[in-house]
N, C-alpha and C. Protein backbone atom coordinates (compact mmCIF):
# COMPACT_ATOMS: atom_id res chain seq x y z
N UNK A 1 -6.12 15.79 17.28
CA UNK A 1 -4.91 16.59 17.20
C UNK A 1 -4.43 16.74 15.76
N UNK A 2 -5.04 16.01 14.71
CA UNK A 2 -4.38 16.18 13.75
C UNK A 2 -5.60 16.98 12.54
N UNK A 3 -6.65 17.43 13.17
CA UNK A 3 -8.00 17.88 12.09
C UNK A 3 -7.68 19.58 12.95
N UNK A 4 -7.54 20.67 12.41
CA UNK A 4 -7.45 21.93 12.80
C UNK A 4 -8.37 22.66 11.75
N UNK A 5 -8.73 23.50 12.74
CA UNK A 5 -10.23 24.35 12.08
C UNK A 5 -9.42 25.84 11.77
N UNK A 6 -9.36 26.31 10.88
CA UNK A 6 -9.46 27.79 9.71
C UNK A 6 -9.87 28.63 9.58
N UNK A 7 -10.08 29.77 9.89
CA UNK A 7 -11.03 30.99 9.53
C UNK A 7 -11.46 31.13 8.01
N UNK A 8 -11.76 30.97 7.41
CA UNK A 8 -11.93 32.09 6.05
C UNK A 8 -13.18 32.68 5.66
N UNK A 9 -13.26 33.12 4.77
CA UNK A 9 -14.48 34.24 4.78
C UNK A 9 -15.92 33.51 4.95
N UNK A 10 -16.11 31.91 3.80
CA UNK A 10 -17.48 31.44 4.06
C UNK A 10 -17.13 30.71 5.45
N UNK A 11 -16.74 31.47 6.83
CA UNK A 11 -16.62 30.42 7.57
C UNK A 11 -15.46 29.30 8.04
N UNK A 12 -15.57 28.43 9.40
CA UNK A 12 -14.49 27.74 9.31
C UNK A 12 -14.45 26.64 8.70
N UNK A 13 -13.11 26.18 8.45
CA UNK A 13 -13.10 25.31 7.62
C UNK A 13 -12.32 24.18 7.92
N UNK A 14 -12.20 22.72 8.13
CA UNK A 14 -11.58 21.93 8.42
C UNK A 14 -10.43 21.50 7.72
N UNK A 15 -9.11 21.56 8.18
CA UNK A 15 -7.65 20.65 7.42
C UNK A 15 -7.27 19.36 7.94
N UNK A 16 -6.94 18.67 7.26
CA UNK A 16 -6.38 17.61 8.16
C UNK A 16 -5.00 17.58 8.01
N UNK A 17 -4.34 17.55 9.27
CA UNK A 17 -2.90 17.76 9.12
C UNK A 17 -2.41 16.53 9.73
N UNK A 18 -2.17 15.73 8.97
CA UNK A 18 -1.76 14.07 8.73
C UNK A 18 -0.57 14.25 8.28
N UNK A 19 0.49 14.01 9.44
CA UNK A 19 1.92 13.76 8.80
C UNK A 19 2.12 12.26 8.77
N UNK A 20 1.51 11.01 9.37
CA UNK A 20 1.19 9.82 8.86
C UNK A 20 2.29 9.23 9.48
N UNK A 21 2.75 7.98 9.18
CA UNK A 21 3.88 6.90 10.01
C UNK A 21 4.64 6.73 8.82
N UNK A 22 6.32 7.38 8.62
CA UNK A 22 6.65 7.45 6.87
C UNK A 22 7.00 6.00 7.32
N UNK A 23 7.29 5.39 6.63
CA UNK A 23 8.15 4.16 6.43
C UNK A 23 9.00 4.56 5.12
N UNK A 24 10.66 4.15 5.30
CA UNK A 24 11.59 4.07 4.40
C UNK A 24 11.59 2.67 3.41
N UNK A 25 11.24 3.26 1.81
CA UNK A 25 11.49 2.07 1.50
C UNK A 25 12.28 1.61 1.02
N UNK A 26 13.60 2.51 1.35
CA UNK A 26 14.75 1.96 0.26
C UNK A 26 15.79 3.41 0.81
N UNK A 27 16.66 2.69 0.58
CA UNK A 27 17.85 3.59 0.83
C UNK A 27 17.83 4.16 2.18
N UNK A 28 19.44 4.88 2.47
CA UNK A 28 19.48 5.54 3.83
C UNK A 28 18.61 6.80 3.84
N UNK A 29 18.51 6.92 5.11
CA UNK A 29 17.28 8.16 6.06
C UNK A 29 18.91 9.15 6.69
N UNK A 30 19.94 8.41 6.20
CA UNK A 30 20.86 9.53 7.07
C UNK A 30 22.07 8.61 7.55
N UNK A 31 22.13 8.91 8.63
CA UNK A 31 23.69 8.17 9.49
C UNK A 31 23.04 7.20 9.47
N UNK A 32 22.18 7.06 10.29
CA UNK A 32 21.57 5.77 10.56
C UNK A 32 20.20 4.90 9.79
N UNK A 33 20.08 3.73 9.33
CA UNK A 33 18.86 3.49 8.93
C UNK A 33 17.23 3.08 9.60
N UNK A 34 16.64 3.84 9.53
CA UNK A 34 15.35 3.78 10.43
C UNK A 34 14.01 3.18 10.01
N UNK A 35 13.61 1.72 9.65
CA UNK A 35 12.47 1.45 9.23
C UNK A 35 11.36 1.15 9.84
N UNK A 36 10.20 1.14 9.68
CA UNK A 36 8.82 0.73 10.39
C UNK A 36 9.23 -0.88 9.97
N UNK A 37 9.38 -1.96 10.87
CA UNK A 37 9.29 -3.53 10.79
C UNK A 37 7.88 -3.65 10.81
N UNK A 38 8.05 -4.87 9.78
CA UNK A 38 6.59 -5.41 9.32
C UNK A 38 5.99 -6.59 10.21
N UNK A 39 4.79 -6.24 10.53
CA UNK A 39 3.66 -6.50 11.20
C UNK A 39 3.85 -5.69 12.44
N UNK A 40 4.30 -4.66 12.49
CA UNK A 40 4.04 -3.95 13.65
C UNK A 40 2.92 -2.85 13.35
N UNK A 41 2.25 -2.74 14.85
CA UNK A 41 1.30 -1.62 14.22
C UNK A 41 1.18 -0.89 15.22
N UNK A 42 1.09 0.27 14.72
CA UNK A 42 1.75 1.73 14.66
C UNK A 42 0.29 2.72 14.95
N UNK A 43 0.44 3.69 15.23
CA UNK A 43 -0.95 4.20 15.16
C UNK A 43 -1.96 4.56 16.68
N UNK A 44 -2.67 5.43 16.93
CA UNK A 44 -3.92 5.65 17.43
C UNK A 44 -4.91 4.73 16.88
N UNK A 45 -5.39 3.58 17.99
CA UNK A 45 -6.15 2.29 18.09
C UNK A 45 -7.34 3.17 17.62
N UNK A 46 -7.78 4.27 18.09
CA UNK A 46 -9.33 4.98 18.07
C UNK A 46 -9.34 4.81 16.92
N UNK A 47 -8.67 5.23 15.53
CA UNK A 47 -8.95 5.63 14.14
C UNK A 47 -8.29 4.36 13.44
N UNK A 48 -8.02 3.62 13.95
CA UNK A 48 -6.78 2.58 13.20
C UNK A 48 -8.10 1.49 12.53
N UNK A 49 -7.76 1.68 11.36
CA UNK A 49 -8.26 0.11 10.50
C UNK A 49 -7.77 -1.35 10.63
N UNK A 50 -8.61 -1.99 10.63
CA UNK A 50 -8.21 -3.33 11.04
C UNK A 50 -6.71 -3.65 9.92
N UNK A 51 -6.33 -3.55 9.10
CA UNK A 51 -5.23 -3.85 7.90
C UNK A 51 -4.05 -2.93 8.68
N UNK A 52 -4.46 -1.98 9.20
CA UNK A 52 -3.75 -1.09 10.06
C UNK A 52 -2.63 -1.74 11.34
N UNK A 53 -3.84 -2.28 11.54
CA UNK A 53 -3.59 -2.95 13.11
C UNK A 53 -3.06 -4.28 12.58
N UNK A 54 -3.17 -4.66 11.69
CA UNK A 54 -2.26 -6.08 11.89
C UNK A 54 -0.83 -5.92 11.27
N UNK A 55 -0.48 -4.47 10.81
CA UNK A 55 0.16 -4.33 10.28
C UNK A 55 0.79 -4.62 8.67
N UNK A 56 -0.44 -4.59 8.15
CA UNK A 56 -0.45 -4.81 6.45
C UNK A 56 -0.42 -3.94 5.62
N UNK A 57 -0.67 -4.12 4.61
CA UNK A 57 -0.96 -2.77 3.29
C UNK A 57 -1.83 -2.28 3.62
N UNK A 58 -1.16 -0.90 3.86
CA UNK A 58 -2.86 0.28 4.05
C UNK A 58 -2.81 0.90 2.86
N UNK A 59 -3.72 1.98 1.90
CA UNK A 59 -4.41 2.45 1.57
C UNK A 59 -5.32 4.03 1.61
N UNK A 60 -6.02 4.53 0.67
CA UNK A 60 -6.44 5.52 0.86
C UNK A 60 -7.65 5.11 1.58
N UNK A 61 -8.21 3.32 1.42
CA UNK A 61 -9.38 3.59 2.33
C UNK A 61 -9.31 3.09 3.79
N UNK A 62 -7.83 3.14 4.35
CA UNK A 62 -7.52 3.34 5.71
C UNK A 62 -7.67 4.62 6.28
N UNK A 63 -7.66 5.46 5.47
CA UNK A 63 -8.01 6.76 5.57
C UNK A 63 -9.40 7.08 5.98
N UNK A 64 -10.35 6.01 4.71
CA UNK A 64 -11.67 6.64 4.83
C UNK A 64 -12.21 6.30 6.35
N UNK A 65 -11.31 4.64 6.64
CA UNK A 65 -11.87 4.31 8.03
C UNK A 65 -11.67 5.47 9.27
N UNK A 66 -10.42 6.21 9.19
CA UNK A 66 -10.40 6.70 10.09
C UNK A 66 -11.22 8.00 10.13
N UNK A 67 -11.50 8.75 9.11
CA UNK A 67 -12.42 9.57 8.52
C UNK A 67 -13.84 9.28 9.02
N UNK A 68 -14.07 7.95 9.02
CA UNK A 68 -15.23 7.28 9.63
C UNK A 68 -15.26 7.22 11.09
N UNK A 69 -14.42 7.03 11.74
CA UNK A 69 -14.12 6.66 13.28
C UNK A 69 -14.10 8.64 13.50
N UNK A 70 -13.79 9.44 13.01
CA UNK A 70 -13.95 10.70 13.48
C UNK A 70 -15.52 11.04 13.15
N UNK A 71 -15.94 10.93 12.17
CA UNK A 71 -17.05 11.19 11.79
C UNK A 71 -17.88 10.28 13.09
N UNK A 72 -17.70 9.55 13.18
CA UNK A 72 -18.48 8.72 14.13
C UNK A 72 -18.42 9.86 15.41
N UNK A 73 -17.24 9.73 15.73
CA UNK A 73 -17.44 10.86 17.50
C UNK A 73 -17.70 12.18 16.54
N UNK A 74 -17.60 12.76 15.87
CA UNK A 74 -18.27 14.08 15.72
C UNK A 74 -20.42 14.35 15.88
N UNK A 75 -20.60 13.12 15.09
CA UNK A 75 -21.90 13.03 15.68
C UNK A 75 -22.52 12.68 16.87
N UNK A 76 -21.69 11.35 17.10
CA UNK A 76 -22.24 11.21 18.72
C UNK A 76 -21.57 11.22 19.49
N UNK A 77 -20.82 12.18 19.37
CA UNK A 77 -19.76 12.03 20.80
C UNK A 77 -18.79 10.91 21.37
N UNK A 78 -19.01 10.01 21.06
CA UNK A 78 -18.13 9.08 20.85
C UNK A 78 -17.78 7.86 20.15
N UNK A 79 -16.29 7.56 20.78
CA UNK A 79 -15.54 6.76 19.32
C UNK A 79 -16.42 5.34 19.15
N UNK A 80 -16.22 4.49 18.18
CA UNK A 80 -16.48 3.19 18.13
C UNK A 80 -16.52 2.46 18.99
N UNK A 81 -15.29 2.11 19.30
CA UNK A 81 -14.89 1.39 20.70
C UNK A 81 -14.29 2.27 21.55
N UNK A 82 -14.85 1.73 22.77
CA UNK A 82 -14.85 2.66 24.11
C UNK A 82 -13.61 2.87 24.47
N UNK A 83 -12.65 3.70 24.74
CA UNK A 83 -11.12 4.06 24.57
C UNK A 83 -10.39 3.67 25.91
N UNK A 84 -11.51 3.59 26.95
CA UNK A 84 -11.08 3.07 28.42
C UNK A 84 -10.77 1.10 28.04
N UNK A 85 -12.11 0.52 27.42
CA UNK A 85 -12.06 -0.88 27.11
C UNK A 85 -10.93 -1.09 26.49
N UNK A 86 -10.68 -0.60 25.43
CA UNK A 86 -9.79 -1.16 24.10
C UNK A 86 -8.13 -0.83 24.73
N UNK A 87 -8.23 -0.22 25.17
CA UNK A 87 -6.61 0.33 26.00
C UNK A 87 -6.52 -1.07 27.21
N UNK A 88 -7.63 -1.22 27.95
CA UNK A 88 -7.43 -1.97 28.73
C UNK A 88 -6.94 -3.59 28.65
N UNK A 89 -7.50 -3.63 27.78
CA UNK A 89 -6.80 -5.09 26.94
C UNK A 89 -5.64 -5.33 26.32
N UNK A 90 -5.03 -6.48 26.48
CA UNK A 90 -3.52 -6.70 26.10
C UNK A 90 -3.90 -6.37 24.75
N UNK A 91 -2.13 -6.54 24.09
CA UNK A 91 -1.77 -6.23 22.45
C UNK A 91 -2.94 -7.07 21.50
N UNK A 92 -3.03 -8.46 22.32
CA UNK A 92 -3.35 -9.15 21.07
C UNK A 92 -5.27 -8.92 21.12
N UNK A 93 -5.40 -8.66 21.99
CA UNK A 93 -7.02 -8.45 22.01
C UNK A 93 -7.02 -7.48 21.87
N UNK A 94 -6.48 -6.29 21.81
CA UNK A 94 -6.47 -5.13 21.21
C UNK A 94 -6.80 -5.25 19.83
N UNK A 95 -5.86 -5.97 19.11
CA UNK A 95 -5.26 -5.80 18.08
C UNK A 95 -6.99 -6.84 17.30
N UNK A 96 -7.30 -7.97 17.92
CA UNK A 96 -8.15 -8.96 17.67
C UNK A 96 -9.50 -7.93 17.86
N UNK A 97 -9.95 -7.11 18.69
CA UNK A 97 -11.20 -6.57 18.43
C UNK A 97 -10.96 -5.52 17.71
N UNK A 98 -9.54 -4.77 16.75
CA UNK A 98 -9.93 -3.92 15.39
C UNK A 98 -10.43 -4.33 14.71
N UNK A 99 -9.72 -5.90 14.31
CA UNK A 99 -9.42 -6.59 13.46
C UNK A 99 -11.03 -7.54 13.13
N UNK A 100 -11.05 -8.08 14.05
CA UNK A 100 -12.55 -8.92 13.82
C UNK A 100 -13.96 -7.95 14.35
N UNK A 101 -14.33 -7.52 15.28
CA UNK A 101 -15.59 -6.62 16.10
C UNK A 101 -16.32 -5.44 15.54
N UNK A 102 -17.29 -5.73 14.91
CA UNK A 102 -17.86 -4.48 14.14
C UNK A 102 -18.65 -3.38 15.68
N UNK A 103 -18.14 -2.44 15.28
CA UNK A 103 -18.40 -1.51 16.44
C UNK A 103 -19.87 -1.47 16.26
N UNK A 104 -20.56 -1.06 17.35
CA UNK A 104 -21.69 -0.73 17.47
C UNK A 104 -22.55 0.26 16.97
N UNK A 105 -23.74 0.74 16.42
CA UNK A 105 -24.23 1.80 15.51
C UNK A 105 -23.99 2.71 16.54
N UNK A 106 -23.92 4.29 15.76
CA UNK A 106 -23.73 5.33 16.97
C UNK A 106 -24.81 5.55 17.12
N UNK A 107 -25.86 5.44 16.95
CA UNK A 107 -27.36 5.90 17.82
C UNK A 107 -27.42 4.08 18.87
N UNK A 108 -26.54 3.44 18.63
CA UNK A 108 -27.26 2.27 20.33
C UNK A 108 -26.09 2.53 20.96
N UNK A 109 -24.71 3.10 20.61
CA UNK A 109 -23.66 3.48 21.46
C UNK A 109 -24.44 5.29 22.50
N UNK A 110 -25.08 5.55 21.44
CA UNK A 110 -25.49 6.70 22.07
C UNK A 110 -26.41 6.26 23.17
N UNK A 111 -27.43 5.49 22.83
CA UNK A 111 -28.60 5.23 23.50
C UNK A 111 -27.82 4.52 25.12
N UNK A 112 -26.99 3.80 24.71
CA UNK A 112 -26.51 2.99 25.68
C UNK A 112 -25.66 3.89 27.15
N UNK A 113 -25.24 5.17 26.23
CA UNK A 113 -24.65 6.63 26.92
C UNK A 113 -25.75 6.46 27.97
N UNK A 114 -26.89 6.80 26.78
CA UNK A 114 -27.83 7.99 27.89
C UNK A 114 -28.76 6.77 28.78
N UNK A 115 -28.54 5.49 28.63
CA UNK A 115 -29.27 4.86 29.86
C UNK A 115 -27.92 4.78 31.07
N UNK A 116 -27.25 4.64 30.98
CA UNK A 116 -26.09 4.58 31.93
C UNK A 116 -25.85 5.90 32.69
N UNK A 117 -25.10 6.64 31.49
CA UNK A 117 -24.77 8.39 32.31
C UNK A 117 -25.79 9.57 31.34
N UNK A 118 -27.04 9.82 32.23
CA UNK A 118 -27.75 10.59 31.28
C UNK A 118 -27.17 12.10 30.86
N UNK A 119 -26.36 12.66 32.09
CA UNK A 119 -25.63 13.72 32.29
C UNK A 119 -24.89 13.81 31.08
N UNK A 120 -23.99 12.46 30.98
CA UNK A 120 -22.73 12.80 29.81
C UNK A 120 -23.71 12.69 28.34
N UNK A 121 -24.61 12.12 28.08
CA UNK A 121 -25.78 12.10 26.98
C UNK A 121 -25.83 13.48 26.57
N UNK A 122 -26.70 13.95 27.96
CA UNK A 122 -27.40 15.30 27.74
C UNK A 122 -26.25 16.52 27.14
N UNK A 123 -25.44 16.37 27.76
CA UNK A 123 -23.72 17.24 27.59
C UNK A 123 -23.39 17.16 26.00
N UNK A 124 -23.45 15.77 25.34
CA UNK A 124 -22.94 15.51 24.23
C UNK A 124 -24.45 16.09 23.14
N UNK A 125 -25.31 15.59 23.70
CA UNK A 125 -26.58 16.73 22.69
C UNK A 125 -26.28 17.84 23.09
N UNK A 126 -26.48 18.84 24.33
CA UNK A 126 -26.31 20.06 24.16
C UNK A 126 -24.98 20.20 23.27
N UNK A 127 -23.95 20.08 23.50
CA UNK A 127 -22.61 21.05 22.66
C UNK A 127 -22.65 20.57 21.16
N UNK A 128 -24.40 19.88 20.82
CA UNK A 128 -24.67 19.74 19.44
C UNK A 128 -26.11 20.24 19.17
N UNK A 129 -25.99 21.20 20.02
CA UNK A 129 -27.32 22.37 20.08
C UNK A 129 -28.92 21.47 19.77
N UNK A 130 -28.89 20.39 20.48
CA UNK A 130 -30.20 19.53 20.55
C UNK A 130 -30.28 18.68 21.55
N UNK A 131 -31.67 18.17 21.69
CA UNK A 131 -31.75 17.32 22.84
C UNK A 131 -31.18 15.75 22.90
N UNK A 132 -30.88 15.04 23.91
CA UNK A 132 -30.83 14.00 23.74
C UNK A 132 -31.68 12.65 22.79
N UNK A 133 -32.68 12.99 22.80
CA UNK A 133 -33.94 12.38 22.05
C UNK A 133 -33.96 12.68 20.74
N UNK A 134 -33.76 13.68 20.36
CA UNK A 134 -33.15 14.84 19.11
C UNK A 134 -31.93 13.90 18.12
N UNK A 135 -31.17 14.00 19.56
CA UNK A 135 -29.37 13.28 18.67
C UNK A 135 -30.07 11.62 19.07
N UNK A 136 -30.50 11.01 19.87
CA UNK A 136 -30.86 9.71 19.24
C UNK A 136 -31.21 9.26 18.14
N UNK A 137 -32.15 10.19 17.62
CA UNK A 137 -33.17 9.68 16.24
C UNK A 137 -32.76 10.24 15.19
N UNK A 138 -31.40 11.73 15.02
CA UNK A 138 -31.00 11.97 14.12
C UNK A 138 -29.42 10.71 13.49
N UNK A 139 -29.07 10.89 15.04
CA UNK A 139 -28.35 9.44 14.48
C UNK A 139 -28.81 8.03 13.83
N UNK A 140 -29.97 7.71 14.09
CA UNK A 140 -30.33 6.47 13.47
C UNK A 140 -30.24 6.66 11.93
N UNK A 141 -30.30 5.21 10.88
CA UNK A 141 -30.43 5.46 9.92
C UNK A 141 -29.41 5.77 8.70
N UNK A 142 -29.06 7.08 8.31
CA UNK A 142 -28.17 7.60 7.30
C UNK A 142 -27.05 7.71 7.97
N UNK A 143 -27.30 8.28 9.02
CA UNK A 143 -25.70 8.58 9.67
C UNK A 143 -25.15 7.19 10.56
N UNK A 144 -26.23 6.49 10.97
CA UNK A 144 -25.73 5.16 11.70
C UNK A 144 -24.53 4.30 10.65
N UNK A 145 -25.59 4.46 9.05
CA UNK A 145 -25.31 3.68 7.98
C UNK A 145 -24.12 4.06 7.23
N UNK A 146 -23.85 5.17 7.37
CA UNK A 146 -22.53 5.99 6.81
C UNK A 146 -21.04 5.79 7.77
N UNK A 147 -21.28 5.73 8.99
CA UNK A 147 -20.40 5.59 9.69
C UNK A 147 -19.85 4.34 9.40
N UNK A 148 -21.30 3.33 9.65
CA UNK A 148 -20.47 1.77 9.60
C UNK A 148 -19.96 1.32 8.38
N UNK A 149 -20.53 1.98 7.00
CA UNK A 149 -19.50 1.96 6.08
C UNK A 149 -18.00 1.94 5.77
N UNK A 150 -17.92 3.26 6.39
CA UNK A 150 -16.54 3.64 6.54
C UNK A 150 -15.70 2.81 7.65
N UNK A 151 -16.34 2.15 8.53
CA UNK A 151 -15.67 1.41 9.57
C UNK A 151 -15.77 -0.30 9.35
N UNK A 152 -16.12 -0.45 7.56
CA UNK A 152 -16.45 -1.90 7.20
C UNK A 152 -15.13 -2.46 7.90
N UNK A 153 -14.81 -3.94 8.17
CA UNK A 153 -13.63 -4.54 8.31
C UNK A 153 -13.04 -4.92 7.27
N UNK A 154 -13.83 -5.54 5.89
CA UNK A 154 -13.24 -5.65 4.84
C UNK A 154 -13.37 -4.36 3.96
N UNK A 155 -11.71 -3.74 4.07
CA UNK A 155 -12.07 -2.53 3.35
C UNK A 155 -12.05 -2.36 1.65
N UNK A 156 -12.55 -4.19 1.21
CA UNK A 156 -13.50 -3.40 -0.03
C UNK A 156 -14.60 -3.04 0.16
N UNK A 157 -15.33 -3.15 0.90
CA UNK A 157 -16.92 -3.04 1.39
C UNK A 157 -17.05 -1.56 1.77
N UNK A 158 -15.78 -1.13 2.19
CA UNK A 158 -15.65 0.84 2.69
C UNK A 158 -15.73 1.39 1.17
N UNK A 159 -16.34 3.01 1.26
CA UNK A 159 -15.77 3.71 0.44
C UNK A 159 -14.59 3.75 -0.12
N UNK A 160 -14.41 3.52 -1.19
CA UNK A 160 -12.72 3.83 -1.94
C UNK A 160 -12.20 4.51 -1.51
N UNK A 161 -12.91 5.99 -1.73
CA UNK A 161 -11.89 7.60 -0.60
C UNK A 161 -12.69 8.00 -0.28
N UNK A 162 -11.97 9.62 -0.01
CA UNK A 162 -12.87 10.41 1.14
C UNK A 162 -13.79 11.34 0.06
N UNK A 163 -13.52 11.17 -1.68
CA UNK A 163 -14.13 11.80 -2.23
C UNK A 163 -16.18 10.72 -2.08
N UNK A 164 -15.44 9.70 -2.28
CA UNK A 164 -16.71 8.79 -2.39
C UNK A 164 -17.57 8.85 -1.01
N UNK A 165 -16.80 9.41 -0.31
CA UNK A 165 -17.59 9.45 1.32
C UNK A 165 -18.36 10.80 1.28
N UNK A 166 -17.86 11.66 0.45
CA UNK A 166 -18.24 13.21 0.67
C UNK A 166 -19.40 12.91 -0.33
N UNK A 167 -19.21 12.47 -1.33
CA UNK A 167 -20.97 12.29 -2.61
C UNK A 167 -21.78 11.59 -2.04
């Protein structure tokens, strides 16, 4: 909901329209004063960085993580962690598998798709104009390795930004 696609002449083009969680750091917001309290965390679990989720100093490379967690479902169709699992679990195991659980590569999250539901596999290669076998083996590798970058837990180990993700 927050990445919207563009017309322009070479084509469409992706924005990201990130109005973000402001936090006030000083002074009144108005009549009333309204702050984000610390260690709360705030956010869509799907894209949220572990520093995110515990409610610490985020960063531009909280960004790259989530940049990574989209990039991740844009190739294989889906997120890191499974959105039915991670919802299903209380706050603190929520909060404990951002925080500690390196998600799985997206070609064995994929693979793991297509032994279970081959249908939803086949669905997620076709509306990426290839076969299942196709998006297995293109995911391995560069794109497995790029994703989990961006989804390091210690985010010095991530790209700095999204410029360093794009070179």
């Amino acid at each position: 909901s927050n990445i919207l696609c563009t017309r322009t002449e070479s084509g469409l083009f992706p924005k990201i329209i990130d109005f973000g969680i402001a936090k006030a750091m000083g002074g009144q917001l108005g009549e009333t004063e309204i702050r984000t309290m610390g260690g709360m965390m705030i956010g869509t679990p799907d894209y949220m960085s572990p520093e995110q989720a515990q409610g610490g100093d985020v960063d531009t490379r909280s960004d790259v993580y989530a940049l990574g967690a989209t990039l991740y479902e844009l190739v294989s169709g889906l997120l890191p962690f499974d959105p039915k699992e991670l919802r299903a679990k209380g706050f603190a195991e929520l909060q404990r598998t951002l925080v500690e659980e390196t998600p799985r590569r997206p070609s064995e999250r994929y693979a793991g798709l297509q032994a279970a539901q081959p249908d939803q596999a086949a669905a997620i290669a076709e509306a990426r104009a290839t076969s299942p076998q196709a998006l297995r083996a293109a995911l391995r590798d560069d794109l497995d390795w790029i994703c989990l970058k961006c989804l390091e837990k210690d985010r010095e180990r991530r790209y700095g930004s999204a410029g360093e993700l794009a070179a």
